[in-house]
PDB file of N, CA and C in Angstrom:
ATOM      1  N   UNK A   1     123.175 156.251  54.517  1.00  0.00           N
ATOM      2  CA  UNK A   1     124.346 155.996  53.691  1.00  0.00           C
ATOM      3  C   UNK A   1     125.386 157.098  53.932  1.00  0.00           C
ATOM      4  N   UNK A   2     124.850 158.408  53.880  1.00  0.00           N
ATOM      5  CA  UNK A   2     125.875 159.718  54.546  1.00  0.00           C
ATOM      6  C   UNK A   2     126.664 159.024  55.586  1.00  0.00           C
ATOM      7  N   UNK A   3     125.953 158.672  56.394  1.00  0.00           N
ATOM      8  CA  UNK A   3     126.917 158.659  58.224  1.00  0.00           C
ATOM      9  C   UNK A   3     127.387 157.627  58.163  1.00  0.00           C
ATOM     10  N   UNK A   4     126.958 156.550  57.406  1.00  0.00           N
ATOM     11  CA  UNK A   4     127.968 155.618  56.951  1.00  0.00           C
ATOM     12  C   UNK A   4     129.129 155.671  56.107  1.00  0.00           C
ATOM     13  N   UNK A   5     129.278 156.509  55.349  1.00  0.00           N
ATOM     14  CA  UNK A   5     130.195 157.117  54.249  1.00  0.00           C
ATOM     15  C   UNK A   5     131.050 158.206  55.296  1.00  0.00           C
ATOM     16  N   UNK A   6     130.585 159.182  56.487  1.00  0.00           N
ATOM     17  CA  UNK A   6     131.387 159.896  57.015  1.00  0.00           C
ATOM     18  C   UNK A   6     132.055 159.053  58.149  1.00  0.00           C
ATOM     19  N   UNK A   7     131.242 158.140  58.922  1.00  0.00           N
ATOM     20  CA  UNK A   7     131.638 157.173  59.587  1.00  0.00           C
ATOM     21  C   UNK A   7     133.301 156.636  58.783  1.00  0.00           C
ATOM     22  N   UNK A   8     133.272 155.886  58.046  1.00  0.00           N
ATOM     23  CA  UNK A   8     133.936 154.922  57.305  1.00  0.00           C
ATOM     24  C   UNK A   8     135.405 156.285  56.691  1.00  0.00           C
ATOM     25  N   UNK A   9     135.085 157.564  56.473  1.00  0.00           N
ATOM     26  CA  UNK A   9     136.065 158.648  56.101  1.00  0.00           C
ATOM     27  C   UNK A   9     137.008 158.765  57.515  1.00  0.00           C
ATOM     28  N   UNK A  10     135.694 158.760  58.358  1.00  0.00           N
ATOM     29  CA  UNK A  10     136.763 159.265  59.852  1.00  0.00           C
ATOM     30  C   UNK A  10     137.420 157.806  60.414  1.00  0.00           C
ATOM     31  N   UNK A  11     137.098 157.150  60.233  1.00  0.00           N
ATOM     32  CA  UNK A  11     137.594 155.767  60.668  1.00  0.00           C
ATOM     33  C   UNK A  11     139.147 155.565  59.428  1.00  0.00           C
ATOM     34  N   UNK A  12     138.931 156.129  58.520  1.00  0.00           N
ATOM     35  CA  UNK A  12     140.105 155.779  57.478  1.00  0.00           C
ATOM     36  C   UNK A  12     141.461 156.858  57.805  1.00  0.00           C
ATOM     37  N   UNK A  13     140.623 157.903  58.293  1.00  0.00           N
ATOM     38  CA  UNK A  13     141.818 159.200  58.423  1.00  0.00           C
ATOM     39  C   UNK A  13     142.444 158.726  59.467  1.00  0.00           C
ATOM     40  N   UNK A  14     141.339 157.810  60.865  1.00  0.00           N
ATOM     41  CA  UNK A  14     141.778 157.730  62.029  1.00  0.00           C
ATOM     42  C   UNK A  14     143.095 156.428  61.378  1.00  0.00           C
ATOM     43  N   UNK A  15     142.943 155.621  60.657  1.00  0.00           N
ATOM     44  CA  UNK A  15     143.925 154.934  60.382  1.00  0.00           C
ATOM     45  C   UNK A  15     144.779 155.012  59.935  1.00  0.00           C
ATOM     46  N   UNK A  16     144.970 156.001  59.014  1.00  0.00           N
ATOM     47  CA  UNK A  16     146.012 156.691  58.498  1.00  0.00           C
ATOM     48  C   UNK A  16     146.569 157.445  59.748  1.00  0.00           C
ATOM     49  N   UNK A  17     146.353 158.373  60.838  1.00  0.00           N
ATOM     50  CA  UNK A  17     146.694 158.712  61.606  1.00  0.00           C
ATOM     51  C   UNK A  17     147.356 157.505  62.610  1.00  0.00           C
ATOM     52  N   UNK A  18     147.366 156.804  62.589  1.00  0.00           N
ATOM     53  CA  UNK A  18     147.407 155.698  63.141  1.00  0.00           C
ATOM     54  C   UNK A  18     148.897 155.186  62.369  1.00  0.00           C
ATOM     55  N   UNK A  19     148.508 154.983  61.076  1.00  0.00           N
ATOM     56  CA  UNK A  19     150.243 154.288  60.719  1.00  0.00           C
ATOM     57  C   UNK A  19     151.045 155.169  60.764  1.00  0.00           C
ATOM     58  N   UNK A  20     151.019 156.682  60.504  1.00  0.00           N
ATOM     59  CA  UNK A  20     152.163 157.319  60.521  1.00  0.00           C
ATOM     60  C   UNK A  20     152.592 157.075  61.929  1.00  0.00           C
ATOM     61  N   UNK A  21     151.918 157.311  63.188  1.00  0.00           N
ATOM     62  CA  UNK A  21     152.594 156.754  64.338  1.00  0.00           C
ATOM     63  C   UNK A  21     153.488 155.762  64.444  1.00  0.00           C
ATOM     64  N   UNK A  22     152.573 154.898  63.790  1.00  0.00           N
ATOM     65  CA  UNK A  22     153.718 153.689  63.822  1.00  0.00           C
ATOM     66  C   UNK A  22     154.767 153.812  62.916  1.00  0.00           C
ATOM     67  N   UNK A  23     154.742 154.198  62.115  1.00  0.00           N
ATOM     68  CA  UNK A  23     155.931 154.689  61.195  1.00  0.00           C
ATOM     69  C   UNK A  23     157.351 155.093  61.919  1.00  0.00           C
ATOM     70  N   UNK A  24     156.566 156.545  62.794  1.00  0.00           N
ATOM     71  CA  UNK A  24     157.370 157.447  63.280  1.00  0.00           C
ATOM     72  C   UNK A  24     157.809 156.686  64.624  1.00  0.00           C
ATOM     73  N   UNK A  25     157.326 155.412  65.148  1.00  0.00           N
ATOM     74  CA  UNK A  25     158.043 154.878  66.591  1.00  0.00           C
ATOM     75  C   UNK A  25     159.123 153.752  66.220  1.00  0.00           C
ATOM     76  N   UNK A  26     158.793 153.370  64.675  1.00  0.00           N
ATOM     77  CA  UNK A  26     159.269 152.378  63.773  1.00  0.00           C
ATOM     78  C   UNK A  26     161.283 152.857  63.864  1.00  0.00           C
ATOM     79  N   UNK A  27     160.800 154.269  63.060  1.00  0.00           N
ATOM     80  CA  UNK A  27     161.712 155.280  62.849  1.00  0.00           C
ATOM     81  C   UNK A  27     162.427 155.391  63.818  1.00  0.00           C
ATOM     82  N   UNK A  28     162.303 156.112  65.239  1.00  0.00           N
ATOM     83  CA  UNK A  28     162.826 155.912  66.657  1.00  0.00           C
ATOM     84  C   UNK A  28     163.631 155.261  66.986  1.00  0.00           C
ATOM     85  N   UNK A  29     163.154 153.829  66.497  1.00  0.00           N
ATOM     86  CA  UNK A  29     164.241 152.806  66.882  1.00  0.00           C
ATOM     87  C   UNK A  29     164.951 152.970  65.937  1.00  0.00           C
ATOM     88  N   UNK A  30     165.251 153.027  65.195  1.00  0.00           N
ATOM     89  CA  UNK A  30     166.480 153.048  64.106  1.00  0.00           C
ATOM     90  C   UNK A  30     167.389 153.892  64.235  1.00  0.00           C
ATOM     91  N   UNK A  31     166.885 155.376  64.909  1.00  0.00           N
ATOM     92  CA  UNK A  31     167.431 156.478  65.223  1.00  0.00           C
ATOM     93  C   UNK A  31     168.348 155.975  66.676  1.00  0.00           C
ATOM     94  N   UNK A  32     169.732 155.963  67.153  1.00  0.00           N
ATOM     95  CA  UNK A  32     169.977 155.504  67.532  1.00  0.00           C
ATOM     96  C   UNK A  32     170.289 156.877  69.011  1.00  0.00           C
ATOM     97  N   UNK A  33     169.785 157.690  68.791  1.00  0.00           N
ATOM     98  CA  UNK A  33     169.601 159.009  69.030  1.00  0.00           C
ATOM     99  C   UNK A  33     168.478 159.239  70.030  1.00  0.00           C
ATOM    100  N   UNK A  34     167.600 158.650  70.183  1.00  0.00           N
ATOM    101  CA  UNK A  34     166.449 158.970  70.907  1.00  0.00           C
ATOM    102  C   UNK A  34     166.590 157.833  72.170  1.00  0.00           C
ATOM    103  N   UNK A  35     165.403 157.961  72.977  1.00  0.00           N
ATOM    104  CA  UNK A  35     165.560 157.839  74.349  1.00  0.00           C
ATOM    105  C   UNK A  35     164.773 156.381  74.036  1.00  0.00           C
ATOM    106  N   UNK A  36     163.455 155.815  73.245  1.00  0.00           N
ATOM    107  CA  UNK A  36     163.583 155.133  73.253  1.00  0.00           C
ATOM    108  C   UNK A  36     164.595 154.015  72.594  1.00  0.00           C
ATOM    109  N   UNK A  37     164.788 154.543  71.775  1.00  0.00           N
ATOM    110  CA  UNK A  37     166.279 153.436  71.085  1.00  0.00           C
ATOM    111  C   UNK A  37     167.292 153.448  72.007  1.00  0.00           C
ATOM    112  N   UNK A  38     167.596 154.159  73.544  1.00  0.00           N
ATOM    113  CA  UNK A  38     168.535 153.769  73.901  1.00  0.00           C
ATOM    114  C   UNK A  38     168.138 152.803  74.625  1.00  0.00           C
ATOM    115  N   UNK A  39     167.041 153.442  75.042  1.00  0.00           N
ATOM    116  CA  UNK A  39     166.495 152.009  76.270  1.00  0.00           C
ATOM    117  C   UNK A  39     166.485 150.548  75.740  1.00  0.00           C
ATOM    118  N   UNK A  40     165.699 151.026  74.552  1.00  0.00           N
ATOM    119  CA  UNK A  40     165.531 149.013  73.617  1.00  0.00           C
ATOM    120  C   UNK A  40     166.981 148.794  73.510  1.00  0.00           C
ATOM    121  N   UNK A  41     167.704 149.266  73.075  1.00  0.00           N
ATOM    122  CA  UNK A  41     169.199 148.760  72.809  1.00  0.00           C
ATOM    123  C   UNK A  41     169.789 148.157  74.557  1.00  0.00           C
ATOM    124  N   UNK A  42     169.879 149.030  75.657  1.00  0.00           N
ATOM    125  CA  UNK A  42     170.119 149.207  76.665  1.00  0.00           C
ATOM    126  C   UNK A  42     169.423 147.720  76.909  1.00  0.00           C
ATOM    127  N   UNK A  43     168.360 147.618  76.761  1.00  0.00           N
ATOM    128  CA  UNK A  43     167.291 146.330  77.480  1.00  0.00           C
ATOM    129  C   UNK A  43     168.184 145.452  77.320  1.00  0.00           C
ATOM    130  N   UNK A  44     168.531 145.599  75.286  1.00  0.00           N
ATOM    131  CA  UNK A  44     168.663 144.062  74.233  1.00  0.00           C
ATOM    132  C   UNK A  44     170.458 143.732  75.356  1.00  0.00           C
ATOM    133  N   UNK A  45     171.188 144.536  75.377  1.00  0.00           N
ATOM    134  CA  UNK A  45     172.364 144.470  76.007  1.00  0.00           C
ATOM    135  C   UNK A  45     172.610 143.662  77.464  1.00  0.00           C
ATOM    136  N   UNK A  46     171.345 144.291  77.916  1.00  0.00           N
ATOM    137  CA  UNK A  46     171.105 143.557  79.459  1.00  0.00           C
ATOM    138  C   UNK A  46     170.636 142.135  79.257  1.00  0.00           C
ATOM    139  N   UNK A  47     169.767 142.197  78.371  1.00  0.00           N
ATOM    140  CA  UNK A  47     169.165 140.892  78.371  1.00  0.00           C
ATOM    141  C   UNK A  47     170.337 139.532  77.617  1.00  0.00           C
ATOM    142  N   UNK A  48     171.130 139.778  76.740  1.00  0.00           N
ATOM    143  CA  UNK A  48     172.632 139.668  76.781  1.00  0.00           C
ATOM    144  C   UNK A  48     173.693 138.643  77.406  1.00  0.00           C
ATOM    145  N   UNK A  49     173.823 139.949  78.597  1.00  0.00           N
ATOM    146  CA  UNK A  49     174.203 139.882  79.582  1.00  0.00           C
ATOM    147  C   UNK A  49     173.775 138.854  80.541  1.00  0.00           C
ATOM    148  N   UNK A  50     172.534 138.947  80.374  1.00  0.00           N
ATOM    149  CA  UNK A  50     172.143 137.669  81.464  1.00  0.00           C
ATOM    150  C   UNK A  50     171.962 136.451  81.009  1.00  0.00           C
ATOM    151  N   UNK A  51     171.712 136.517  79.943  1.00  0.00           N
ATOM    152  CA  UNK A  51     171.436 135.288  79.072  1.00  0.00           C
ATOM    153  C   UNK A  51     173.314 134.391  78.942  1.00  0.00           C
ATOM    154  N   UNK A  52     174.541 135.283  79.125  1.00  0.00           N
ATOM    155  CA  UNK A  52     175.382 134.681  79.337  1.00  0.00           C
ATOM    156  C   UNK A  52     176.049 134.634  80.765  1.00  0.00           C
ATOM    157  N   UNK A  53     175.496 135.507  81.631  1.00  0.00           N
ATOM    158  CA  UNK A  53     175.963 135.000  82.599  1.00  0.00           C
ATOM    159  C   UNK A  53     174.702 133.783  83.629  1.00  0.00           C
ATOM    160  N   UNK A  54     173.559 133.229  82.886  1.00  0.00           N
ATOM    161  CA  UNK A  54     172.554 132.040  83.000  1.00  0.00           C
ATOM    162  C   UNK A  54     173.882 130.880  82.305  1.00  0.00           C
ATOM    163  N   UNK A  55     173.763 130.859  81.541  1.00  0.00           N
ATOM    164  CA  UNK A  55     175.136 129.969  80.365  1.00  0.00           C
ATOM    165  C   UNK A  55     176.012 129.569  81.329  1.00  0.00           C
ATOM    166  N   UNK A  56     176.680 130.206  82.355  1.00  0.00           N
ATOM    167  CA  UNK A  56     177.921 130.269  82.927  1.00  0.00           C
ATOM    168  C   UNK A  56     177.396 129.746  83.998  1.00  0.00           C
ATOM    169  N   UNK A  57     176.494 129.812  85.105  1.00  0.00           N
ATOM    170  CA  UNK A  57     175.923 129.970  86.288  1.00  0.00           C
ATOM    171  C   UNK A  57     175.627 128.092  86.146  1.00  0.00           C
ATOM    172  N   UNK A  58     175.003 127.747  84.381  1.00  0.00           N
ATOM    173  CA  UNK A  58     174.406 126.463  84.382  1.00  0.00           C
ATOM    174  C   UNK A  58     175.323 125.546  84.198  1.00  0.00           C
ATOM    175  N   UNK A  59     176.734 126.140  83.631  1.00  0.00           N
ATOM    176  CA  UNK A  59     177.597 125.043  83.465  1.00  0.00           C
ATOM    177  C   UNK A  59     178.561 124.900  84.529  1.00  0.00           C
ATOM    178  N   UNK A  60     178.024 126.322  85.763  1.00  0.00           N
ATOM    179  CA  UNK A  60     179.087 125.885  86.982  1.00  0.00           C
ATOM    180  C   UNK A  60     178.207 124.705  87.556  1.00  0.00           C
ATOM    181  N   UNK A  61     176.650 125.004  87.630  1.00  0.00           N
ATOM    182  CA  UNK A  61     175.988 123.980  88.039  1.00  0.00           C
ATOM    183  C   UNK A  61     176.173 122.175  87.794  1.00  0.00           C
ATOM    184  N   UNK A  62     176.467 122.251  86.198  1.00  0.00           N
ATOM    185  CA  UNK A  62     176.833 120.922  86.112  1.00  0.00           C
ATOM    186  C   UNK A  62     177.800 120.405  86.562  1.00  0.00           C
ATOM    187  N   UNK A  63     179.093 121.409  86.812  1.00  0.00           N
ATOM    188  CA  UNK A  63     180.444 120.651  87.118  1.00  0.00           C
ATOM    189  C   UNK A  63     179.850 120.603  89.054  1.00  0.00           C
ATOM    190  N   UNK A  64     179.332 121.697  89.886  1.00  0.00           N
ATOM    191  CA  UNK A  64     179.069 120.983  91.228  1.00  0.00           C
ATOM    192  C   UNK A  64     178.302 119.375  91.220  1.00  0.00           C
ATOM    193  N   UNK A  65     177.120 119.649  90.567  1.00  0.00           N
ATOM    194  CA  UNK A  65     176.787 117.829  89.852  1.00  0.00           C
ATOM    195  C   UNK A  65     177.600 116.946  89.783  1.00  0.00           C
ATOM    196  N   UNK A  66     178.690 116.883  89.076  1.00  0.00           N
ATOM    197  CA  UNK A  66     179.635 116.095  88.597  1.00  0.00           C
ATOM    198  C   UNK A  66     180.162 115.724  90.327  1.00  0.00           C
ATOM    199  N   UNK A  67     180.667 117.236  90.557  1.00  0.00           N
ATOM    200  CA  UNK A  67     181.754 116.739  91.672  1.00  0.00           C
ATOM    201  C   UNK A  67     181.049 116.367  93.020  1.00  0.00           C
ATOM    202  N   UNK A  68     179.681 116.727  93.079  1.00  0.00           N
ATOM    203  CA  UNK A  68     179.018 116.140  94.153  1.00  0.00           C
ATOM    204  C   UNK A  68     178.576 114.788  93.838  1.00  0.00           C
ATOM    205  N   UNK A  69     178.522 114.182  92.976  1.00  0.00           N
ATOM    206  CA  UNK A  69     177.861 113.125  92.408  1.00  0.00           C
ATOM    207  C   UNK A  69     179.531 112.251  92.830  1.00  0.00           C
ATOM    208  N   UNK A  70     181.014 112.416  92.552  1.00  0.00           N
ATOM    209  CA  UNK A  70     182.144 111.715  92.909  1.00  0.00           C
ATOM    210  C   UNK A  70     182.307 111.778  94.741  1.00  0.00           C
ATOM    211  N   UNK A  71     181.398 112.621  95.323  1.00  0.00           N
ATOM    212  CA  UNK A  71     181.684 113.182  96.684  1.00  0.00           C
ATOM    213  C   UNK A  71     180.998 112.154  97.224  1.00  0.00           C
ATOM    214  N   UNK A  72     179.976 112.017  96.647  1.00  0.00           N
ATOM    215  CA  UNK A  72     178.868 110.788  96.978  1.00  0.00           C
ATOM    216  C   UNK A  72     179.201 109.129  97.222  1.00  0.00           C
ATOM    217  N   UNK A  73     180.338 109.090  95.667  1.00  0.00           N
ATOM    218  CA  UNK A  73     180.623 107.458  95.637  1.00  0.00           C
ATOM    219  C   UNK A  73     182.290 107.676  96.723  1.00  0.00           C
ATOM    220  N   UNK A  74     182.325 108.650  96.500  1.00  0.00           N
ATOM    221  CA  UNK A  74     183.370 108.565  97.807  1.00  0.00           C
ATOM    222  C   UNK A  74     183.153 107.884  99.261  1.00  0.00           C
ATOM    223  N   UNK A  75     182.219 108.669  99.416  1.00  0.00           N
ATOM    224  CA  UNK A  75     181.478 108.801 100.929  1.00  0.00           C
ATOM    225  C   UNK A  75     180.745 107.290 100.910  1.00  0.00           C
ATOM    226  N   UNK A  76     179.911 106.677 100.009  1.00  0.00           N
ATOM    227  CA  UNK A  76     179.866 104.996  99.435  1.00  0.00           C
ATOM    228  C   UNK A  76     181.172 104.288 100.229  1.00  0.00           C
ATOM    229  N   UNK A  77     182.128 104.796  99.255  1.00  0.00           N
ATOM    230  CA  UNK A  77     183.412 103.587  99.507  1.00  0.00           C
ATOM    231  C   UNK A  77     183.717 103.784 101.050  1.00  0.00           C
ATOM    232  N   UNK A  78     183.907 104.667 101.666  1.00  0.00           N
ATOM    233  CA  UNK A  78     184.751 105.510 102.917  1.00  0.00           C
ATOM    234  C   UNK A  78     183.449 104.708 103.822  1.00  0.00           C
ATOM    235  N   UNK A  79     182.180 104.615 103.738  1.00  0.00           N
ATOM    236  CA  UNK A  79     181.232 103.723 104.455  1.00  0.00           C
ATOM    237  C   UNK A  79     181.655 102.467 104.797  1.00  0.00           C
ATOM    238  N   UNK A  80     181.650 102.127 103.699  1.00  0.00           N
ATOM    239  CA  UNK A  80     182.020 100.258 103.558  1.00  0.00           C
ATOM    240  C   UNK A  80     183.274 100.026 103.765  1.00  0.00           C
ATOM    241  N   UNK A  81     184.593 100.780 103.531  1.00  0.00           N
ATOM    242  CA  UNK A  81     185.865 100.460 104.664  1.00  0.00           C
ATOM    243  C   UNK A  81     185.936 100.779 106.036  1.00  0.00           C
ATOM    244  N   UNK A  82     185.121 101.671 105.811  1.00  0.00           N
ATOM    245  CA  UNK A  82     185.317 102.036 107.775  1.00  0.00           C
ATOM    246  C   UNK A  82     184.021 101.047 108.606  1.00  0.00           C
ATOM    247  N   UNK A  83     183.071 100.342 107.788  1.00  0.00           N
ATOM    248  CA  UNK A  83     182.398  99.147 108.306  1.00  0.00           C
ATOM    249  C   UNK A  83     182.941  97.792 108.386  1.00  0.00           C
ATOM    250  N   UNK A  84     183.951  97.539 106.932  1.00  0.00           N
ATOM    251  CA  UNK A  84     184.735  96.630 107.096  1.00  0.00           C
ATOM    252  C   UNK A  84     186.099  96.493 108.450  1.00  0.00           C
ATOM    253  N   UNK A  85     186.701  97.753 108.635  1.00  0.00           N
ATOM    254  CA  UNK A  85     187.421  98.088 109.445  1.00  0.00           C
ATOM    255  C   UNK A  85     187.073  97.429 111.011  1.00  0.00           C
ATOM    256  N   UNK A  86     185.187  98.081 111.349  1.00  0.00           N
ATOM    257  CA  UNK A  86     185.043  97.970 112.176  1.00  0.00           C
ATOM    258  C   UNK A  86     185.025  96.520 112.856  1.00  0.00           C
ATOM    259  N   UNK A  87     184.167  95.866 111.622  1.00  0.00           N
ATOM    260  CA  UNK A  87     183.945  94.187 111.495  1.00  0.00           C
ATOM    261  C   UNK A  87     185.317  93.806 112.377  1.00  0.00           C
ATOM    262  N   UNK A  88     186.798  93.930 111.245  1.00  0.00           N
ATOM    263  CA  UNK A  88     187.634  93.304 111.859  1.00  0.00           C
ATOM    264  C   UNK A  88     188.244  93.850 113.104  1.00  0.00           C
ATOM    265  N   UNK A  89     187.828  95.163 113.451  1.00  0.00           N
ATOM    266  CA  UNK A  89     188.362  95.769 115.084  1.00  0.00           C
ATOM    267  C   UNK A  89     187.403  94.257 115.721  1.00  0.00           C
ATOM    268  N   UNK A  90     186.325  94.631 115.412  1.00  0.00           N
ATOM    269  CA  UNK A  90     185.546  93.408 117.020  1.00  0.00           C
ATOM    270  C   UNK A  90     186.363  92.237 116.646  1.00  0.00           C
ATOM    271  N   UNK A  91     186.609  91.615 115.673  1.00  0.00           N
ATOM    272  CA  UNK A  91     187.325  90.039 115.526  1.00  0.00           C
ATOM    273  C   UNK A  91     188.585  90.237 116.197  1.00  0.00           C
ATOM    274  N   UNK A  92     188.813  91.021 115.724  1.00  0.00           N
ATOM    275  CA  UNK A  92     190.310  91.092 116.569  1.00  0.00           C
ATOM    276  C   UNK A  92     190.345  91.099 118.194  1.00  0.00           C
ATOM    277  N   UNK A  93     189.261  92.173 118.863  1.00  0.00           N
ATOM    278  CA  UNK A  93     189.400  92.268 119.878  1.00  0.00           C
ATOM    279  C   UNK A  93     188.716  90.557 120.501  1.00  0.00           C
TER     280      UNK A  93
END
């Protein structure tokens, strides 16, 4: 029951040792002052950043869509007159 009772003391201190850490990395970030809060901030900024220039990249994507998709029924029509064309070159000749 002792080494179970000192067991269970050192396991409690170790946890208490344990949240103030987390406390104090908690703290860190808030502190806008320290090296990790610049980095997390630095990350959140980058990540941002890409997340709007993805936004931009996807809606240039849709408009090439669009305009390759009109390039397409172009190239359709421009088929079938220049087949019709040809039709009447041989009749003619």
């Amino acid at each position: 029951v002792a080494a179970l009772q000192d067991e269970k003391n050192s396991l409690m201190s170790e946890n208490e040792i344990m949240n103030d850490r987390l406390e104090q990395l908690d703290d860190s970030l808030d502190d806008p002052n320290t090296m990790v809060a610049k980095k997390y901030f630095n990350a959140q900024l980058q990540l941002e950043q890409l997340q709007e220039e993805n936004f931009r990249l996807e809606a240039a994507k849709d408009d090439y869509r669009v305009h390759c998709e009109d390039l397409e029924k172009q190239l359709i029509e421009l088929q079938h007159r220049n087949n019709e064309l040809t039709s009447l070159a041989e009749e003619s000749r």
